[in-house]
Protein backbone atom coordinates (compact mmCIF):
# COMPACT_ATOMS: atom_id res chain seq x y z
CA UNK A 1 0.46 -33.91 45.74
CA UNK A 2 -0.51 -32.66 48.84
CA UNK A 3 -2.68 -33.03 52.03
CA UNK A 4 -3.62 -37.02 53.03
CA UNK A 5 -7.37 -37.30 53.51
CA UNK A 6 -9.27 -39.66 55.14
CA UNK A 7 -10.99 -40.78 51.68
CA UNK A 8 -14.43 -42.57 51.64
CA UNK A 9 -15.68 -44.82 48.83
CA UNK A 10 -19.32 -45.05 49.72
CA UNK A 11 -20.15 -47.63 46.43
CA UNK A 12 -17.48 -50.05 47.88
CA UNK A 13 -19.23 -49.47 51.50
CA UNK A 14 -22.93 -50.33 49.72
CA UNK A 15 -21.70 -52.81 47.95
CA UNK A 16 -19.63 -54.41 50.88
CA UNK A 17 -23.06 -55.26 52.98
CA UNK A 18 -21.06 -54.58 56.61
CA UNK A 19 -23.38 -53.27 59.38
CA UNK A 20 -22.06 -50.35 59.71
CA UNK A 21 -21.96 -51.17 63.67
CA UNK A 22 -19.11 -53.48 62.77
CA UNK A 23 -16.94 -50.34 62.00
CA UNK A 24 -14.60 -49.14 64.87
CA UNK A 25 -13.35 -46.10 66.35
CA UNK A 26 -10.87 -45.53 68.52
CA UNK A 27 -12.15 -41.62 69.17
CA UNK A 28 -11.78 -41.71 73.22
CA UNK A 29 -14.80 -39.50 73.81
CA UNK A 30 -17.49 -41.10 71.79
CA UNK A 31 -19.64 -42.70 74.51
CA UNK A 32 -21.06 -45.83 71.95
CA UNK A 33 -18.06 -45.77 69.54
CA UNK A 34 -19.98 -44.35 66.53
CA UNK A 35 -18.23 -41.67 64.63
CA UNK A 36 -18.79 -43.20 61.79
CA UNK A 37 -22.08 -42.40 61.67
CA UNK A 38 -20.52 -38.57 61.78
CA UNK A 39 -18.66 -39.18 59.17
CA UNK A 40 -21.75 -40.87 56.44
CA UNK A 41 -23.73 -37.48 57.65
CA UNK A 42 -21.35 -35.25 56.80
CA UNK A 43 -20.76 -37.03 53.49
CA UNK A 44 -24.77 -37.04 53.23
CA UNK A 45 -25.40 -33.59 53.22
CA UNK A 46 -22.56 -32.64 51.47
CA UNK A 47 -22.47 -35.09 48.23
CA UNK A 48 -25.67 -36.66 48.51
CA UNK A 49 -28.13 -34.17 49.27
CA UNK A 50 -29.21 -32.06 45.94
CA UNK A 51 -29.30 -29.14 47.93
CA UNK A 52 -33.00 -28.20 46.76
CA UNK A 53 -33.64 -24.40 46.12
CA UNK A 54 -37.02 -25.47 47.48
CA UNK A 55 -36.13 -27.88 50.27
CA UNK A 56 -39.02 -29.96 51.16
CA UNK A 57 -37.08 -31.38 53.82
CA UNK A 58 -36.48 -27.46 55.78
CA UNK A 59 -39.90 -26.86 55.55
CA UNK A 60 -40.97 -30.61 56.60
CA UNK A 61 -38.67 -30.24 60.20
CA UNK A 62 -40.50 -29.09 63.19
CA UNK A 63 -37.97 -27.75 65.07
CA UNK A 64 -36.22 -25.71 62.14
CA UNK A 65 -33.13 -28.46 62.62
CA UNK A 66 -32.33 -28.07 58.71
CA UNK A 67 -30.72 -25.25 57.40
CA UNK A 68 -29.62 -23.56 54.16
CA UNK A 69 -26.09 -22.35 54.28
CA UNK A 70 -24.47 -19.35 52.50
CA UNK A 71 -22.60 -21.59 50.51
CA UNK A 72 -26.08 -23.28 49.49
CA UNK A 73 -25.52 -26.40 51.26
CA UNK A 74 -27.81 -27.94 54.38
CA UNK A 75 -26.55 -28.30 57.37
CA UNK A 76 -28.67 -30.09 59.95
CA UNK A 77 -28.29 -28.56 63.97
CA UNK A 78 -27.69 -31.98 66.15
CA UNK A 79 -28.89 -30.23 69.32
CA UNK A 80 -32.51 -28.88 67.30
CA UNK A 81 -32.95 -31.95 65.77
CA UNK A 82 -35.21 -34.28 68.02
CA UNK A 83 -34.90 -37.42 65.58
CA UNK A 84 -38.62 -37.45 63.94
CA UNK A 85 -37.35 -38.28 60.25
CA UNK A 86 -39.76 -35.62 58.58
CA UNK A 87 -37.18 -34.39 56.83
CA UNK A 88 -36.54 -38.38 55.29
CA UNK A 89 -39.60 -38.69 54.19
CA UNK A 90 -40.02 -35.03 52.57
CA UNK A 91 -36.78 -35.74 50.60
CA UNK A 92 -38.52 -36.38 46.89
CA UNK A 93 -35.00 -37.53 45.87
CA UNK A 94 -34.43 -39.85 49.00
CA UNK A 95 -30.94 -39.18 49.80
CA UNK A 96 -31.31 -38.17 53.38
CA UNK A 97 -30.52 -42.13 55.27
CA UNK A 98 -32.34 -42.62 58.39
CA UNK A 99 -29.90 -44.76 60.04
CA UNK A 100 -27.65 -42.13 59.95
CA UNK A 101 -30.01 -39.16 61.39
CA UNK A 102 -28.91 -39.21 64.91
CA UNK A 103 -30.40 -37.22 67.77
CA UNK A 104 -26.68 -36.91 69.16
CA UNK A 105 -23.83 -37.19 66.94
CA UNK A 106 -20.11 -37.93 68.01
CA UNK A 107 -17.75 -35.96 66.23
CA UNK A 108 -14.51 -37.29 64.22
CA UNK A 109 -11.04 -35.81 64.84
CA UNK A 110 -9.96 -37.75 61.68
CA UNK A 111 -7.25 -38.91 64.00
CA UNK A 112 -5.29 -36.21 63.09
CA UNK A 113 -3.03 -35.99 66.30
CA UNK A 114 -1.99 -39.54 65.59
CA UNK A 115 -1.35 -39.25 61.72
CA UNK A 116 1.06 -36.01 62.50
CA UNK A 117 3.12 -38.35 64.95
CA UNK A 118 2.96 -41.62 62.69
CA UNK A 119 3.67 -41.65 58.87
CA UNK A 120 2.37 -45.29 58.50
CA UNK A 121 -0.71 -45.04 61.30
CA UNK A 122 -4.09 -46.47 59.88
CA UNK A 123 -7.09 -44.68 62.43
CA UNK A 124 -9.56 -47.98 63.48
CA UNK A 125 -12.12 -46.85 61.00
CA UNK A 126 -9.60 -47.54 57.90
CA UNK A 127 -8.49 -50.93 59.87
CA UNK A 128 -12.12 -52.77 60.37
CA UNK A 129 -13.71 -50.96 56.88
CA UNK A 130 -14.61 -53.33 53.87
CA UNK A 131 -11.24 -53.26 51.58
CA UNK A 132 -10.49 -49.98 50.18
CA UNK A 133 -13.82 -48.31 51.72
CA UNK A 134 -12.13 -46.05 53.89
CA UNK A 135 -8.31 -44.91 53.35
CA UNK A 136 -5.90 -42.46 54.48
CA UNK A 137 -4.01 -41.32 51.48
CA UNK A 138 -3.05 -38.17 48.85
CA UNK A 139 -6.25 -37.76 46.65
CA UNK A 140 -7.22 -35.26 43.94
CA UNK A 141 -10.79 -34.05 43.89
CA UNK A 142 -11.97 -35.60 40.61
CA UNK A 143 -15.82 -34.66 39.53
CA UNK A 144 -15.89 -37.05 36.48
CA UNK A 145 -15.01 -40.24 39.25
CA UNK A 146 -17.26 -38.82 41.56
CA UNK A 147 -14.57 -37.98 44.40
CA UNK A 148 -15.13 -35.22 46.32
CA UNK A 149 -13.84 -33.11 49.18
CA UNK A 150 -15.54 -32.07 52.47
CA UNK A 151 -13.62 -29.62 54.10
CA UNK A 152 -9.69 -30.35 54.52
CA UNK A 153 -9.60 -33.85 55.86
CA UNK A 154 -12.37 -35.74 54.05
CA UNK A 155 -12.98 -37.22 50.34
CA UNK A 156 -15.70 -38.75 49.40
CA UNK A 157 -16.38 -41.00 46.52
CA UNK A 158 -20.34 -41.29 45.91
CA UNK A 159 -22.78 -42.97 43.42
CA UNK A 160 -23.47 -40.88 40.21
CA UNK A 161 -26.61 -39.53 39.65
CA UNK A 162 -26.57 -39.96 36.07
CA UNK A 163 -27.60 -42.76 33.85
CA UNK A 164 -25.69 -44.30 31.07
CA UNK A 165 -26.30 -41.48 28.76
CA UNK A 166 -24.94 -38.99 31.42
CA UNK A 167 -28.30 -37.15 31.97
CA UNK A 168 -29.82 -36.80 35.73
């Protein structure tokens, strides 16, 4: 099958109700422990966000933080980014979070140094997660369940956007 991926089901994270504070990580060089919050960004822009042709949120930042990519996503610039939240409330779909808009973001390695030296190792994240939240296992990128990737060590499962008749 391929590749193990750190895999993210954000509908069993809603629907869970954990504080996301509760959630470790064992990342030595985070300074408050929070790469989860790297992680729900990343999975923000990427699945969430409907990556506007008109972005209300680019033109709402005052410090040009926001960014259209080549690829047509947004990417947001940590170190521009001074943590005013224009860009939430500009969003007309409301799919940029504030609590995870941080002025300083810690990055995740996806404990990949550990994983390569242990078969069976489960990173902190996947340990103190709601049930079946976050996994490390073989997953297929599947656009009908809603499972995506983001970039080679990260799936993410997300709401759908459409209703019961399968219109936005």
């Amino acid at each position: 099958m391929g590749l193990k991926k750190l895999f993210i089901d954000i509908p069993a994270l809603l629907e869970s109700g954990i504080d996301l504070s509760e959630i470790s990580c064992e990342y030595m060089y985070h300074n408050k422990n929070n790469g989860i919050f790297n992680l729900l960004e990343i999975a923000e822009f990427a699945v969430y966000c409907r990556q506007c042709k008109e972005s209300f949120c680019i033109d709402a930042c005052p410090k040009e933080a926001l960014e259209h990519q080549e690829n047509g996503t947004i990417k947001r610039y940590n170190l521009r980014c001074v943590g005013c939240k224009s860009c939430v409330l500009a969003c007309p779909f409301g799919t940029i979070f504030p609590e995870v808009i941080n002025y300083i973001s810690s990055k995740c390695d996806y404990c990949l140094n550990q994983l390569d030296q242990k078969s069976d190792y489960e990173p902190a994240c996947v340990q103190t997660a709601p049930p079946n939240s976050f996994v490390i296992k073989e997953v297929v990128e599947d656009k009908k369940q809603n499972i995506f990737f983001v970039g080679n060590h990260l799936a993410v499962r997300t709401p759908s956007w459409l209703n019961k008749e399968g219109k936005l």
